[in-house]
Protein backbone atom coordinates (compact mmCIF):
# COMPACT_ATOMS: atom_id res chain seq x y z
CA UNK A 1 14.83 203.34 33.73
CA UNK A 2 13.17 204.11 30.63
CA UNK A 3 9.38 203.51 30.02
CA UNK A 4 10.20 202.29 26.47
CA UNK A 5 12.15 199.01 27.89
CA UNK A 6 10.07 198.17 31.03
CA UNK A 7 6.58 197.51 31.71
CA UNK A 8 4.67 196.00 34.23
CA UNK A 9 1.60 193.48 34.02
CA UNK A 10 -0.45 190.78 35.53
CA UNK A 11 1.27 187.10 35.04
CA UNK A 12 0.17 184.91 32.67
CA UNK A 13 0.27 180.90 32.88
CA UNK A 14 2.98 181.41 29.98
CA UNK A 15 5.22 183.41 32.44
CA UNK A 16 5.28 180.77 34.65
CA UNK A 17 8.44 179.00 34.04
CA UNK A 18 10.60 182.45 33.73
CA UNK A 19 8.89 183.70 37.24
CA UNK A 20 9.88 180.28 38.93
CA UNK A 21 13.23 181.06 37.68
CA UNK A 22 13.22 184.69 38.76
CA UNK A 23 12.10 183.07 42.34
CA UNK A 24 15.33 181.96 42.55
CA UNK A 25 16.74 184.84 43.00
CA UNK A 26 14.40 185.47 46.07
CA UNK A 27 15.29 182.37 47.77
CA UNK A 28 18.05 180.05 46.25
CA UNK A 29 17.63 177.02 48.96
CA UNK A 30 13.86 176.34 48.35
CA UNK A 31 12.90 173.14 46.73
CA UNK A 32 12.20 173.06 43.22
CA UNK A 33 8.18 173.06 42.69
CA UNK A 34 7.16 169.92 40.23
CA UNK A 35 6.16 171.92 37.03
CA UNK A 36 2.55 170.08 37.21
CA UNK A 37 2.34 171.30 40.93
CA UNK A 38 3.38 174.79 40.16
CA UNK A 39 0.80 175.20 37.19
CA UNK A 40 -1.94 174.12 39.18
CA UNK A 41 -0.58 176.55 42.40
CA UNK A 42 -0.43 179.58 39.60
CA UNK A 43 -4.21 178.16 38.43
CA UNK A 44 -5.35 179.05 42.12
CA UNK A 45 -3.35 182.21 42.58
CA UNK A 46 -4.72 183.88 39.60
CA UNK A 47 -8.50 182.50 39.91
CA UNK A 48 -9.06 183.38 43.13
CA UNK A 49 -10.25 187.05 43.37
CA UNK A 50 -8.00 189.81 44.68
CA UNK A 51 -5.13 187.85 44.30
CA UNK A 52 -2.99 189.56 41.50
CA UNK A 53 1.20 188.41 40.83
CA UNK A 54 2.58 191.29 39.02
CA UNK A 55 5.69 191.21 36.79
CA UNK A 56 7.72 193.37 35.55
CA UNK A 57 9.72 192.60 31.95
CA UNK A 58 12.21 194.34 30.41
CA UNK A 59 12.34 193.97 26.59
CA UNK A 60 11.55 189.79 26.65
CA UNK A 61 12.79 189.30 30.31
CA UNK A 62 11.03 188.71 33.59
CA UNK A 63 13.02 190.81 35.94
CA UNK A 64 11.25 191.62 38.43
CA UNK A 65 7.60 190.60 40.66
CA UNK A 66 5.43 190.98 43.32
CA UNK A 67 2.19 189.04 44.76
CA UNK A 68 -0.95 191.69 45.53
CA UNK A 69 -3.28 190.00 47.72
CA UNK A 70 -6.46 192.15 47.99
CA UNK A 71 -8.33 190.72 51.06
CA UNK A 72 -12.10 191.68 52.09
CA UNK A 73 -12.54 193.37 55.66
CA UNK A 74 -15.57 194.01 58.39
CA UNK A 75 -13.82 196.35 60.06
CA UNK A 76 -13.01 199.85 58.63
CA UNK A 77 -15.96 200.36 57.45
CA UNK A 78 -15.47 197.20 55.11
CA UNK A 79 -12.17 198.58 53.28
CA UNK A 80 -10.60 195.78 52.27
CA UNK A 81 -6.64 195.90 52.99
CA UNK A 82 -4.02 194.66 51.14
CA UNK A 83 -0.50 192.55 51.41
CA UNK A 84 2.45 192.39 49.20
CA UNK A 85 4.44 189.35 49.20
CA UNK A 86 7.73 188.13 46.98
CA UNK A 87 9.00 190.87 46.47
CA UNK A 88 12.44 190.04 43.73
CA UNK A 89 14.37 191.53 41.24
CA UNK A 90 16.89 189.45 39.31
CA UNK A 91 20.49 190.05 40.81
CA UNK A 92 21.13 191.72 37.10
CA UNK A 93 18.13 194.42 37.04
CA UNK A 94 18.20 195.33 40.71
CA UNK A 95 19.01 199.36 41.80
CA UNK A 96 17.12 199.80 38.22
CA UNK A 97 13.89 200.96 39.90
CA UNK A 98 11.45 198.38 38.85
CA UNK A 99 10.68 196.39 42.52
CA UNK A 100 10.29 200.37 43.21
CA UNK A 101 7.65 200.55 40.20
CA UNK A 102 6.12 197.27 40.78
CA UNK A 103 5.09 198.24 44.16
CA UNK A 104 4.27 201.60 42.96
CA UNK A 105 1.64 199.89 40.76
CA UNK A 106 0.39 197.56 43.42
CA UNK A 107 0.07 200.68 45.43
CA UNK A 108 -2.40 202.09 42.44
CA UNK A 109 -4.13 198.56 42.18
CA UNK A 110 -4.79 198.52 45.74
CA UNK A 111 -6.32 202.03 45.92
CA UNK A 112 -8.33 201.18 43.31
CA UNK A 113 -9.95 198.58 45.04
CA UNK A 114 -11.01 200.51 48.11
CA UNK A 115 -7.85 199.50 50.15
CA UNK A 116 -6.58 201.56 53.25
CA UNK A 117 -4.20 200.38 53.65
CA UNK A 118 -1.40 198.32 52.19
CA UNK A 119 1.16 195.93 54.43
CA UNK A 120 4.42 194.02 53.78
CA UNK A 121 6.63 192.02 56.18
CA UNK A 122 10.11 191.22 55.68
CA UNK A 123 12.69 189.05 57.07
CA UNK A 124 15.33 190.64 56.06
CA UNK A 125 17.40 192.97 58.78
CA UNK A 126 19.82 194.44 56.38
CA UNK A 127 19.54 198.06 56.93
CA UNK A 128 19.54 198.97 52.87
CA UNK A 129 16.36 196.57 52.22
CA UNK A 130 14.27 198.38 55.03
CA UNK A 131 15.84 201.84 53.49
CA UNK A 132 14.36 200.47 50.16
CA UNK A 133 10.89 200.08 51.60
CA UNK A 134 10.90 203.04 53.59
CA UNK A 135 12.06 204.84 50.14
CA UNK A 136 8.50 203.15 48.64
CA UNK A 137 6.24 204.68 51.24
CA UNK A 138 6.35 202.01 54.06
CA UNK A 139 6.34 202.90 57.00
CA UNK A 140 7.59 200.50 60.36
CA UNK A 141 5.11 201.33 62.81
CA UNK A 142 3.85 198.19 63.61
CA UNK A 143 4.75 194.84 65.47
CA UNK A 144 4.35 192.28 62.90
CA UNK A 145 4.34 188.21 64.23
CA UNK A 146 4.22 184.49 62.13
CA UNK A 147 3.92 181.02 62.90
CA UNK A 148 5.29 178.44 60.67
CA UNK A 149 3.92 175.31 60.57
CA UNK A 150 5.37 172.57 62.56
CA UNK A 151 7.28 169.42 60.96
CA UNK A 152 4.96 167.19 60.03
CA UNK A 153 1.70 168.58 60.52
């Protein structure tokens, strides 16, 4: 991957339409988000503080992104931690190194906020997507546990 073709920044409201398009590519079967809805969701996500979606573009495409979410602790001494969330690459720029690089960098953007630590959960069992996360610096060394809401609640 050359430095000259890829870089990697903070979204911007005009990215939105190419990063619900790259979301595709993270999960094809969820329900298309009303444009006015999503503007107003990305309105939230990037005013509230510590909440960071990262991109990464190569020449003029979107190709790749991940949500930082830097959240403020009581414990540790008050380190906040961190959480990375949608993780994608477009199905034409993956093994290119830039999810690799885009965590890299939330890695840096987390350290420079204080973090200790940084944590991601996957569903995914396939043994080359844990290899890839391992391969980032994750390590699986904790029990990790969800509850989704119920139908109609």
């Amino acid at each position: 991957m050359s430095a000259d073709d890829f870089s990697i920044r903070p979204a911007a409201q005009g990215d939105l339409p190419a990063l619900l398009s790259l979301y595709r590519h993270l999960h094809a079967n969820d329900p298309e988000i009303p444009a006015d809805v999503a503007a107003g969701r990305f309105a939230e996500i990037t005013a509230r503080p510590g909440m960071t979606v990262l991109i990464g573009v190569s020449g003029e495409t979107l190709t790749s992104s991940v949500t930082l979410a830097v959240i403020p602790n009581l414990t540790r001494g008050g380190a906040p931690y961190a959480l990375i969330e949608n993780v994608v690459t477009h199905a034409e720029y993956r093994q290119r190194g830039h999810a690799r690089a885009l965590i890299r960098h939330a890695f840096a953007s987390a350290w420079e906020e204080g973090c200790y630590k940084v944590m991601l959960l996957t569903g995914s069992k396939d043994p080359a997507t844990l290899k890839f996360y391992e391969g980032c610096g994750f390590t699986q060394d904790k029990t990790g546990f969800q509850v989704r809401r119920p139908p109609g609640i």
